[in-house]
Structures are given as C-alpha cells and as structure tokens.
Protein backbone atom coordinates (compact mmCIF):
# COMPACT_ATOMS: atom_id res chain seq x y z
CA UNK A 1 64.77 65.87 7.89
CA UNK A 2 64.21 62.30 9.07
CA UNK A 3 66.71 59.70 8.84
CA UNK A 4 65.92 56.75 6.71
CA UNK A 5 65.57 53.10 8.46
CA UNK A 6 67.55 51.83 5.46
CA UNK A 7 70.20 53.34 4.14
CA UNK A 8 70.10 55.95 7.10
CA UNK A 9 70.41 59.06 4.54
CA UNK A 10 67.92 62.10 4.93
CA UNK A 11 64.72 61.88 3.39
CA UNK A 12 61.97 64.15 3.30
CA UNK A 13 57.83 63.84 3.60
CA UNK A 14 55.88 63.96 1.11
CA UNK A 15 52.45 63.73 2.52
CA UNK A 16 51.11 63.93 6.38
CA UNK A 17 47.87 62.28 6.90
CA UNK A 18 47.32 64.18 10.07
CA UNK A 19 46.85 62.51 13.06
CA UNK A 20 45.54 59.18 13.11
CA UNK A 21 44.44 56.26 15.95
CA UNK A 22 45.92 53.00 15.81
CA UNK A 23 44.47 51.30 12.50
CA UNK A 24 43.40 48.07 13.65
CA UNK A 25 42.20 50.27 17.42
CA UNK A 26 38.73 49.22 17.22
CA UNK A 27 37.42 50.30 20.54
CA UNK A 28 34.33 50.53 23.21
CA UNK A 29 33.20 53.54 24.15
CA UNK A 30 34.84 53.67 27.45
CA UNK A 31 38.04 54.20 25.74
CA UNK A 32 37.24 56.73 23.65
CA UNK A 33 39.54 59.47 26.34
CA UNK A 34 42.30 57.49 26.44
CA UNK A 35 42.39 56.66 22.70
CA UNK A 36 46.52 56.95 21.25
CA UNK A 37 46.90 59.22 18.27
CA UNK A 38 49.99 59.82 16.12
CA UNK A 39 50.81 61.76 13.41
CA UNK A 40 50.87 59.59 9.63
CA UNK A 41 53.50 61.09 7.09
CA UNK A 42 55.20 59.85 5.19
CA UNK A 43 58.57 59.81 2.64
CA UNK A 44 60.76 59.54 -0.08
CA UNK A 45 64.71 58.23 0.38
CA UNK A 46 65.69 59.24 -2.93
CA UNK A 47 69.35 57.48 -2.35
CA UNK A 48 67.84 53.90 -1.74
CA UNK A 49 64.07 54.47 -3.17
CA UNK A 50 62.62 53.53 0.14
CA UNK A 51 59.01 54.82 0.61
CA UNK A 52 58.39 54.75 4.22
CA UNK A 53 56.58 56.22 7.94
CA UNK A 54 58.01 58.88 8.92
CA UNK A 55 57.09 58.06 12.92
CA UNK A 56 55.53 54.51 13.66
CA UNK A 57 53.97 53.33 16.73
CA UNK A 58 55.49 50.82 19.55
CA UNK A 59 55.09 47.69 17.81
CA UNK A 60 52.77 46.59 20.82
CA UNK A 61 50.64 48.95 20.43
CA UNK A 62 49.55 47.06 17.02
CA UNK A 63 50.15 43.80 17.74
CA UNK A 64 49.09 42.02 20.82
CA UNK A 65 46.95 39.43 22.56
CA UNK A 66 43.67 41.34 21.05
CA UNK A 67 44.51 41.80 17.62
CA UNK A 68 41.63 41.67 15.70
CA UNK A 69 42.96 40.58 12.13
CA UNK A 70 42.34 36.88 11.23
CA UNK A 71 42.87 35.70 7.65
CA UNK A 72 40.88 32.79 7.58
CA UNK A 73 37.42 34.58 7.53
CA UNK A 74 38.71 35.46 4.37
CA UNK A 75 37.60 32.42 1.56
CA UNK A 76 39.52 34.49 -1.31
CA UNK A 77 42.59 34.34 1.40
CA UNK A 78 42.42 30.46 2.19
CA UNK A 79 42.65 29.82 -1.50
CA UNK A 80 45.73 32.22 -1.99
CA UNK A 81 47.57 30.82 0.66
CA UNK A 82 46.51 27.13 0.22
CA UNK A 83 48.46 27.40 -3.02
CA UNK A 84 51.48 29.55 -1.67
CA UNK A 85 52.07 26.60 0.50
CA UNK A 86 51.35 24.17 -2.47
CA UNK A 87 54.03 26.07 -4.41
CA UNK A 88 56.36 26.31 -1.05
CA UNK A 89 55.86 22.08 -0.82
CA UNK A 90 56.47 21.02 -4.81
CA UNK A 91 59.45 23.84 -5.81
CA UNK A 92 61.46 24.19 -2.01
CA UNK A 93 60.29 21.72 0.48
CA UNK A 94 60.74 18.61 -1.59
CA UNK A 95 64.36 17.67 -0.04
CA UNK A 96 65.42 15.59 2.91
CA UNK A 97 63.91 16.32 6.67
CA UNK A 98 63.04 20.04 4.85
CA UNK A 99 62.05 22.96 7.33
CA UNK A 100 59.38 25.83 6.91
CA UNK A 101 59.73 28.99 8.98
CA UNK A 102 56.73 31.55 8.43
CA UNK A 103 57.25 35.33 9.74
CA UNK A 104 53.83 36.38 10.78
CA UNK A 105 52.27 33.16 10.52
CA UNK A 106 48.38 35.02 11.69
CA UNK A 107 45.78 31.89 12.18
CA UNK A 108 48.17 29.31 10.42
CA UNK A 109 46.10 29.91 7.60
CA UNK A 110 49.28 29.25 5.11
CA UNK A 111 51.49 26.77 7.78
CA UNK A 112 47.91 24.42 8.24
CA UNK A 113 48.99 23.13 4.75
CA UNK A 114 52.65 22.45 5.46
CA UNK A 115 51.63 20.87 8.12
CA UNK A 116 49.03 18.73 6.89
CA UNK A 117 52.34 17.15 4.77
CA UNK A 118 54.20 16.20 7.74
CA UNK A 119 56.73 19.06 7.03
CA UNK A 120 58.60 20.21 10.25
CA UNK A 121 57.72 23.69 10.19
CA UNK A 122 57.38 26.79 12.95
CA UNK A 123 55.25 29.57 12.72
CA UNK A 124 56.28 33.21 14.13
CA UNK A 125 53.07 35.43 14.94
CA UNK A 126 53.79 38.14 18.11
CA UNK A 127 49.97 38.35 18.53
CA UNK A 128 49.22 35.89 21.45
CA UNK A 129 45.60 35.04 20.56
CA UNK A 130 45.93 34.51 16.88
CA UNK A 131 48.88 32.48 17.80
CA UNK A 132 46.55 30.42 19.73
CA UNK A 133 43.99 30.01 16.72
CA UNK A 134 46.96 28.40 14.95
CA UNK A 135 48.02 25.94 17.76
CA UNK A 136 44.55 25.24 17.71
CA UNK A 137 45.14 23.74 14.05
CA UNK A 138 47.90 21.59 14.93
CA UNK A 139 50.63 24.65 13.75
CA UNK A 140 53.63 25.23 15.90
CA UNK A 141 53.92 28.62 16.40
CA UNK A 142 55.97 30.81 18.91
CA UNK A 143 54.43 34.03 19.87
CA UNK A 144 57.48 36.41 18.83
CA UNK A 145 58.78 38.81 17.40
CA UNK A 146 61.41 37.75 14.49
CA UNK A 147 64.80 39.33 14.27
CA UNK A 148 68.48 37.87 15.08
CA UNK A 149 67.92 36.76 18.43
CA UNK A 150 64.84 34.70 17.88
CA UNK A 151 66.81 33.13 14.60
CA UNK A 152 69.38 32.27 16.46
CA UNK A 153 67.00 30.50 19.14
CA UNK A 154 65.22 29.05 15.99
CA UNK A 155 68.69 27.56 14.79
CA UNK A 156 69.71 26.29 18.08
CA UNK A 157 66.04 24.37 18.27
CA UNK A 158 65.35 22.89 14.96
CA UNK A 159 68.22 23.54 12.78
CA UNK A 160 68.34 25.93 9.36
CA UNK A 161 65.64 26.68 7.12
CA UNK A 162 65.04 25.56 3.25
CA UNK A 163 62.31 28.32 3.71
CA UNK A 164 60.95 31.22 4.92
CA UNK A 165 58.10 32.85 4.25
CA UNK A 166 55.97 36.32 4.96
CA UNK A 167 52.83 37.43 3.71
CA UNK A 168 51.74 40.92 4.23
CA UNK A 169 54.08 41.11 7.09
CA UNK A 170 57.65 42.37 6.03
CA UNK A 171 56.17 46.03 5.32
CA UNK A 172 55.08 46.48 9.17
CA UNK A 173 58.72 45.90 10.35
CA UNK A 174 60.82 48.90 11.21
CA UNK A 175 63.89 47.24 12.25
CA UNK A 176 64.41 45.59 8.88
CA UNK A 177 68.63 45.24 9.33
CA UNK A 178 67.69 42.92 12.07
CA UNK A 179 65.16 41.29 10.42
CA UNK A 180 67.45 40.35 6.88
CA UNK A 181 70.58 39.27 9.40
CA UNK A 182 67.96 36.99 10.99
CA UNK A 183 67.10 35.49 7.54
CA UNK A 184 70.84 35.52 6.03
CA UNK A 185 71.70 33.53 9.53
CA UNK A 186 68.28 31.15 9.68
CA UNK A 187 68.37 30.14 5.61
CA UNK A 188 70.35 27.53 4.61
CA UNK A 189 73.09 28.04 1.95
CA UNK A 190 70.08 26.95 -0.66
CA UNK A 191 67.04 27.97 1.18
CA UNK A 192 65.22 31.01 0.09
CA UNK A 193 63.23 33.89 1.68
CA UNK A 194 59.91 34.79 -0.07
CA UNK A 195 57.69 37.35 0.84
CA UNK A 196 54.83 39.40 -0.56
CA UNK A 197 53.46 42.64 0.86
CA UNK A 198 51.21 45.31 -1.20
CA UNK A 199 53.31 46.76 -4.02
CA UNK A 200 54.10 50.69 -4.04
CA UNK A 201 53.72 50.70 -8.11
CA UNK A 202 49.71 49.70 -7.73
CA UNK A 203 49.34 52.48 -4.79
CA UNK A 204 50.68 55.01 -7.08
CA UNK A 205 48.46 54.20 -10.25
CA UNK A 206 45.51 53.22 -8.10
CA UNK A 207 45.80 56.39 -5.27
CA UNK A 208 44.77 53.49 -2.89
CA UNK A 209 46.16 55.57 -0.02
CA UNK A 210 43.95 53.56 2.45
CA UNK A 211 47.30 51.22 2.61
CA UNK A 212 48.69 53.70 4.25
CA UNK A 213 48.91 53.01 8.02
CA UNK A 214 50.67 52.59 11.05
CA UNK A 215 51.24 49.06 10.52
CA UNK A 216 52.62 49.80 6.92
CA UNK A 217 55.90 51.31 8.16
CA UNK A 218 57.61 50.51 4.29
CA UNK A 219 55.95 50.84 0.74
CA UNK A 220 58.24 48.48 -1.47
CA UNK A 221 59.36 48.14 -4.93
CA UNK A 222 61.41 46.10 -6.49
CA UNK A 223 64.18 48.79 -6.54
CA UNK A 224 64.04 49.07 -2.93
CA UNK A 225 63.36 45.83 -1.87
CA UNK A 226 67.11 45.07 -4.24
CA UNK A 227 68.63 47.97 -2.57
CA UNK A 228 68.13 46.93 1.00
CA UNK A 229 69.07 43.20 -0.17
CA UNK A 230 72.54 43.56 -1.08
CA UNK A 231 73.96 44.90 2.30
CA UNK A 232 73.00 41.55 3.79
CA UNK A 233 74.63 39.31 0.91
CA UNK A 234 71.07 38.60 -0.70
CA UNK A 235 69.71 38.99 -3.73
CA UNK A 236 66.56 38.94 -5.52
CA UNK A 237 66.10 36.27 -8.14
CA UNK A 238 62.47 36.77 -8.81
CA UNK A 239 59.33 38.67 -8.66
CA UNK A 240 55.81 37.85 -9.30
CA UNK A 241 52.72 40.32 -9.58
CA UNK A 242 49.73 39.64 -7.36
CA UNK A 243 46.62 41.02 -7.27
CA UNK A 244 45.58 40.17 -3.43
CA UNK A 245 45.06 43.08 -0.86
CA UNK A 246 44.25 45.60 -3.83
CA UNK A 247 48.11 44.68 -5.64
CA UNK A 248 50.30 43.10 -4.24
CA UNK A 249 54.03 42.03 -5.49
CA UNK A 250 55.39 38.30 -4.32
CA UNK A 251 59.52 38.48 -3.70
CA UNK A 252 61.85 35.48 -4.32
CA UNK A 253 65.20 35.61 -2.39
CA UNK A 254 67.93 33.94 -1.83
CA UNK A 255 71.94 34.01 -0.83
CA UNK A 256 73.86 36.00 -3.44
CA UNK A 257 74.72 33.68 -6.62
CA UNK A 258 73.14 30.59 -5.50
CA UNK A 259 70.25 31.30 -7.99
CA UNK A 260 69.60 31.84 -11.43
CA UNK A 261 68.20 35.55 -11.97
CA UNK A 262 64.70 35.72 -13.54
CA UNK A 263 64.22 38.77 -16.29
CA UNK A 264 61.18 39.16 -14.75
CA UNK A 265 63.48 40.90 -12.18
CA UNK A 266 65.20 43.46 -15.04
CA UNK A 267 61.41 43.78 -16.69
CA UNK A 268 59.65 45.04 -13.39
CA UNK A 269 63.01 47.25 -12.92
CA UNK A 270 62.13 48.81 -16.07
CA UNK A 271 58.39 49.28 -15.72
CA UNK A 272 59.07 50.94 -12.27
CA UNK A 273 61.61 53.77 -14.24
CA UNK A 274 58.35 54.27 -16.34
CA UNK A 275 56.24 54.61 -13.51
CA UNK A 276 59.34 57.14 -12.28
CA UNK A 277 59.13 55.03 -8.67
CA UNK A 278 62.34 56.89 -8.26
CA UNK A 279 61.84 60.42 -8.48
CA UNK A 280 60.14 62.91 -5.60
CA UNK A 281 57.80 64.17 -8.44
CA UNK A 282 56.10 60.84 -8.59
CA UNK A 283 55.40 61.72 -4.99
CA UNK A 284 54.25 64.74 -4.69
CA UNK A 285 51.47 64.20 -7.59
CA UNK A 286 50.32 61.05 -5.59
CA UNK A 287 49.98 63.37 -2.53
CA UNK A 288 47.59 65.83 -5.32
CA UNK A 289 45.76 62.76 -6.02
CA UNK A 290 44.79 61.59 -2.72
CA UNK A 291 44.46 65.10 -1.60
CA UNK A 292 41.39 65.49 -5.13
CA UNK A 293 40.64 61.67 -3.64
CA UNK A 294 39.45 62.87 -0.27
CA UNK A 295 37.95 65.86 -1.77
CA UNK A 296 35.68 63.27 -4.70
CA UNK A 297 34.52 61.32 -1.59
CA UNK A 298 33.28 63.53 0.71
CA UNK A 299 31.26 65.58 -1.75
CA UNK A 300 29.71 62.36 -3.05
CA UNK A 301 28.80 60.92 0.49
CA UNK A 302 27.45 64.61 1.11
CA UNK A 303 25.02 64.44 -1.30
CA UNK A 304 23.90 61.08 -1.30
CA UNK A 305 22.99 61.40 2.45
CA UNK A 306 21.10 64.39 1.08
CA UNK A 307 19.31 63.02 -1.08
CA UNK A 308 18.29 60.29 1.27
CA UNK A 309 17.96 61.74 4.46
CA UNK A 310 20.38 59.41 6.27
CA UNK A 311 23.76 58.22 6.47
CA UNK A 312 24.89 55.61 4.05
CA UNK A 313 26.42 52.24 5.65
CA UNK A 314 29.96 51.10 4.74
CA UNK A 315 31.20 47.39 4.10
CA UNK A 316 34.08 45.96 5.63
CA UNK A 317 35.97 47.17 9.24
CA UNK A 318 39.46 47.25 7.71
CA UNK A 319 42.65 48.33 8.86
CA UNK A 320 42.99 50.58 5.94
CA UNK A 321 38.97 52.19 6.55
CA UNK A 322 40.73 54.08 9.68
CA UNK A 323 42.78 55.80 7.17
CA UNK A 324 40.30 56.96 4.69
CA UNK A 325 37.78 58.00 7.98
CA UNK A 326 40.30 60.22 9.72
CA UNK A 327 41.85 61.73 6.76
CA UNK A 328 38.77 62.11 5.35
CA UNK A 329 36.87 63.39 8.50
CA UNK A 330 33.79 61.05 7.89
CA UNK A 331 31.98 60.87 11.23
CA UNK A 332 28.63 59.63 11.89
CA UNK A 333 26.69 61.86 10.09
CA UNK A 334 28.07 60.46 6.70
CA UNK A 335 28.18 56.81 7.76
CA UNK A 336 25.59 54.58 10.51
CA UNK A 337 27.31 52.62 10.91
CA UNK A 338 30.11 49.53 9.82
CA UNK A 339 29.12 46.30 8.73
CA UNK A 340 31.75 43.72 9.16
CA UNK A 341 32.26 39.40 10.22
CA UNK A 342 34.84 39.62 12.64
CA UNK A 343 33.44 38.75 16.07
CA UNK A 344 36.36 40.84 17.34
CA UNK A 345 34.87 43.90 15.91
CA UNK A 346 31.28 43.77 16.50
CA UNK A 347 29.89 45.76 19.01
CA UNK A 348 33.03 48.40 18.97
CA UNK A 349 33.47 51.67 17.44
CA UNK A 350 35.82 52.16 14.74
CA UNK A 351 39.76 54.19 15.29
CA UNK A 352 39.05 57.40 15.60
CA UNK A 353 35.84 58.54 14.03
CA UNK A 354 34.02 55.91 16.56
CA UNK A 355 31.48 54.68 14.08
CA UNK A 356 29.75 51.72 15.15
CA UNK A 357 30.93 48.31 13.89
CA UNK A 358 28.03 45.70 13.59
CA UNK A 359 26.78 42.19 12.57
CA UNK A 360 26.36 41.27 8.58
CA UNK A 361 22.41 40.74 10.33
CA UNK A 362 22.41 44.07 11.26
CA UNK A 363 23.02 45.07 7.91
CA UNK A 364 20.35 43.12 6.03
CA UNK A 365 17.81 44.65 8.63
CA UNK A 366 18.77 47.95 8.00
CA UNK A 367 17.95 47.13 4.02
CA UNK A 368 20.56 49.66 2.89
CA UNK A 369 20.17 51.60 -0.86
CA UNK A 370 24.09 52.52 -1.07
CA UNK A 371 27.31 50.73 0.56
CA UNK A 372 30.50 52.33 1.05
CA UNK A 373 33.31 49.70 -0.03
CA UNK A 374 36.02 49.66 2.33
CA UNK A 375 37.36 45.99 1.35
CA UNK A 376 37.56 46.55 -2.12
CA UNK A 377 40.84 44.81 -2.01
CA UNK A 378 38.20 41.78 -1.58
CA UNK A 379 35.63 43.18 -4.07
CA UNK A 380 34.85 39.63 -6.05
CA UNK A 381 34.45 37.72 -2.79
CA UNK A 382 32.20 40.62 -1.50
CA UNK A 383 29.94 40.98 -4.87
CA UNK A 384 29.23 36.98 -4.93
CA UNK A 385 28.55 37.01 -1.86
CA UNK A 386 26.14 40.01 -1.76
CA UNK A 387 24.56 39.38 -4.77
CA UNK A 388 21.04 40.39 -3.33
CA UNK A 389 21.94 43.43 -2.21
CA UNK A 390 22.33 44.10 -5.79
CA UNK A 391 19.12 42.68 -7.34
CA UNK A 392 17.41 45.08 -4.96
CA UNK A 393 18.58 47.96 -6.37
CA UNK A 394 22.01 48.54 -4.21
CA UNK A 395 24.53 50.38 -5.00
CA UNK A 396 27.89 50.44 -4.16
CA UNK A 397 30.27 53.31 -3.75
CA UNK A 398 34.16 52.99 -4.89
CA UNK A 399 37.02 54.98 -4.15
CA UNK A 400 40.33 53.40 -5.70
CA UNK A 401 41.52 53.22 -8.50
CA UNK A 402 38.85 56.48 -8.19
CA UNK A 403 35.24 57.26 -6.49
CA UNK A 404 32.36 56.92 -7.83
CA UNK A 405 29.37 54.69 -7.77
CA UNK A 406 29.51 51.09 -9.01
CA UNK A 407 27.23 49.95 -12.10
C-alpha cells in the first residue's frame, strides 16, 4: 500500500500504465540507451478522495532549462489567459499598489497582461529557458520552484500578495503541504489563490486517460481540492467549469471566512456524488474503459494502415501522446511519423516509442488521407486551421470521449 501525499492514509492503485519515459522526453536518437523509464500507476485515497501517482519522477527530470512546452504557440491559449488576467485586473487587482504572484508562470503568456497595466507582479516558472521567453516580454519572473521558502523570500522582496495564480500547474506538484503553507503565508488576509488544472470528473466521463502522466502527479475534484484546503485554514469559495485542455475546472480560494461561499461550490459537490468521484468502483470501471480504449485504437489504426499500405500520421507532439503511445504500444509501423509547431520538437523522436516529430511542411508534403488527433484538447483551433486537409478528403481519427473516425 502506498501512502497518500495528502492526508498520508493508505491508498491503493487502481490502474498501472506500465512503464513509461518522461512525457514531455522528446529526444535524438543518440539518447535513445540512456532514455529514463518509470512505472505510471496510479490511485484512489478513499479517506480524502485524492486521485493521484503512485511514484513520480525528480521534478528535474520534467522541468528544466529544455522544456519544450510553451503556451503561446497556442492562439486558443492566448485568448484564455488574456481574459484570466482581465478577470484577475477588474475583480482582485483593482486596490492600492496591488501585487500578482503567478505559480508556473510558462512564457508569461497570462503575467504579459498584468504587466502591460503597470501591476507589480512576479512570475514563478522553474524551467530556465521559458523563464527567459517571459523576461523577454518585460515579465519578472524568478526561475524557482514555489513552496515556503521561496514565499517567504517573495514576502521579504515585494511584500504580500492580493493574488496568486496557477494554471495547469498545481496538479504536477507533489509536495502540496508546502506548497498551500507557501500560499496561506504569501496571500494577504483578503487576497485569494486561484488555480485551474484538468478536472478528474471530465477524465472519468471522457476516459481521456492521455492526462495521465508523470507531470500530473494529482487528479482533482472539488472534494479533494476542499479536503486538502482546510488543514491549511483555506477554503474554497468558488468553482468554475472550463473546457480548456480537454476539461478543465478553475478554483477560487481564499483564507477561511473572509469570503462569501458560492452554491456553485455545494452544486459541483453534488454532481461529483452522482458521478460517485468518491467510491473505488468509479475507479476500477475507468481502468475497464481505458483498458476497451487501448484495445478500440489499436484495432482501428491496424486496419486502416491495412487498407492503405502505410502508416497513418498523427497531429500534435503532446505531453499526453507519450501516454497513449506507450500504453498503447504504437510504434512506427502504425504511425510515420508526428506532425507538430514547436521548434523544440522538430527533428526529435517522441518518449518512448521514438517516432519522428516533424515540421507542419512536412506534413502537407506527405498529403496525408487520415490524422491521428493527439491535441484534441485543441480540436477547434486545429479544424480552422486545417480546414484543407478536410476539403481533400481527410479524415481524422478520435479517441476521447471514444475512437473512432471524425465526420
């Protein structure tokens, strides 16, 4: 039995992926020998509802001077977060000499905004060179990691905080005690935390098990995320469904009794006793749904590169495509190769199944008849933007909320 990271009760796995490579590991071919491998499970802490890794990597493992993650290729992303900071500026940033702290702050694609107002704000991002492409904007960043030291050295620098903010962060975080005392101690008596990370409820309707992985060391709910809350004196006063990165759920917190307590709060509470978000049995028929998942894909990409006597090409080098090639086993034979826009990526080989990564021109050259949809969490973007493929004829093949080909 492992011990859980929250409540520190034992908890059991539910599902093991098998061993997998570091998700966001794309690699040349000279390191294929010395590639790092661990093994995925995961579990249920039935005492605080905490869906979590059983085993995560060293944190610099993931994130380092060559992570190759920046949002701001992302157009639907730049919107998103241009009006998160919006929001942050008009509802919690409107006081005197206000401060904005961002955990994770990536390329400054969120913090660009605050500080286009003239707002005194710091940006936290432990990868060195995407720390650098938010400098580069005019965002002051530090290239940490956040917990109760760096607060502390925040505090002692430039004062409390009326905010802080995460995005798609907070999950990857495996000393989370650390983290909340850092936020308790940073926040001003009337500041408040807000963070949003991809919500456990959609993964369990949708079987999107692809965001499962190493960097995703929790799966929250709104029952967890409360649970872990109140041993720190916070409390969460609102909640508010997103449907970035395939469903997502946006968290409003602040110190205990200081704010008035949406119902959304209660209502999402309910909905996730429907869902049964807090029983093992909810689980374990996930883990027969990914395991049919896996079973759907591999048949379908097996006879479509039948039928057409070569491999089909997939769309999008994501973090969560390293899950669904391992656990899936889809080598080379099944896919040529990955088309994706991150400079980063090009020319690599993809986290364990070492399938070529290449150019968007590679891809129109290659005049494909059926793409594999690994960003599907970015499917509008994707179909306006590849409209042609389309009008050719294209097709497009799914696998969340189940596989299949597109019409």
């Amino acid at each position: 039995m492992a011990r859980c990271r929250i409540c520190e009760n034992d908890y059991a796995e539910f599902i093991s992926f098998g061993n997998m490579p570091i998700a966001n590991g794309f690699l040349s071919s000279e390191e294929f020998e010395s590639e790092y491998f661990f093994e995925l499970k995961v579990g249920f802490c039935a005492d605080c509802q905490m869906v979590q890794l059983i085993d995560q990597p060293d944190r610099e493992q993931m994130f380092h001077q060559d992570y190759a993650f920046f949002s701001s290729l992302s157009r639907g992303q730049q919107i998103h977060f241009q009006a998160l900071a919006e929001k942050l500026l008009s509802n919690y940033l409107d006081g005197d000499s206000p401060f904005a702290v961002e955990i994770g702050s990536n390329d400054g694609i969120m913090l660009q905004h605050i500080a286009a107002a003239g707002i005194s704000h710091l940006g936290v991002e432990p990868s060195e060179n995407v720390a650098r492409a938010a400098q580069e904007k005019g965002v002051n960043s530090v290239s940490r990691f956040f917990d109760e030291e760096l607060a502390a050295d925040v505090i002692q620098k430039y004062g409390h905080a009326d905010t802080i903010s995460s995005a798609n962060v907070i999950c990857h975080i495996p000393y989370m005690h650390s983290v909340l005392a850092g936020v308790k101690q940073l926040l001003k008596p009337t500041g408040v935390f807000i963070f949003e990370d991809p919500y456990l409820g959609d993964i369990v309707e949708k079987t999107s098990y692809d965001q499962i992985y190493d960097e995703h060391v929790f799966y929250f709910s709104v029952g967890s995320v409360s649970n872990m809350l109140t041993r720190h004196g916070l409390e969460l006063f609102d909640v508010e469904p997103l449907s970035v990165h395939g469903g997502s759920m946006r968290y409003y917190i602040a110190n205990r009794g200081t704010r008035e307590v949406s119902t959304r709060v209660a209502e999402q509470l309910a909905r996730e006793t429907e869902l049964g978000l807090h029983k093992i049995e909810t689980y374990n028929r996930l883990r027969t749904n990914i395991e049919k998942s896996r079973e759907d894909l591999t048949t379908l990409l097996q006879k479509i590169v039948k039928e057409q006597g070569r491999p089909v090409i997939a769309y999008g080098a994501t973090s969560k495509s390293t899950t669904v090639l391992n656990y899936c086993d889809l080598g080379p034979e099944l896919i040529e190769f990955i088309s994706d826009t991150t400079p980063l990526k090009q020319g690599k080989y993809s986290p364990g199944m070492h399938i070529p990564v290449k150019s968007p021109d590679e891809l129109e050259k290659s005049d494909p008849q059926y793409l594999l949809l690994f960003a599907w969490n970015h499917m509008q973007e994707i179909m306006d933007k590849e409209v042609d493929f389309k009008d050719k004829g294209g097709r497009w093949i799914a696998y969340v909320p189940e596989v299949g080909i597109l019409t």
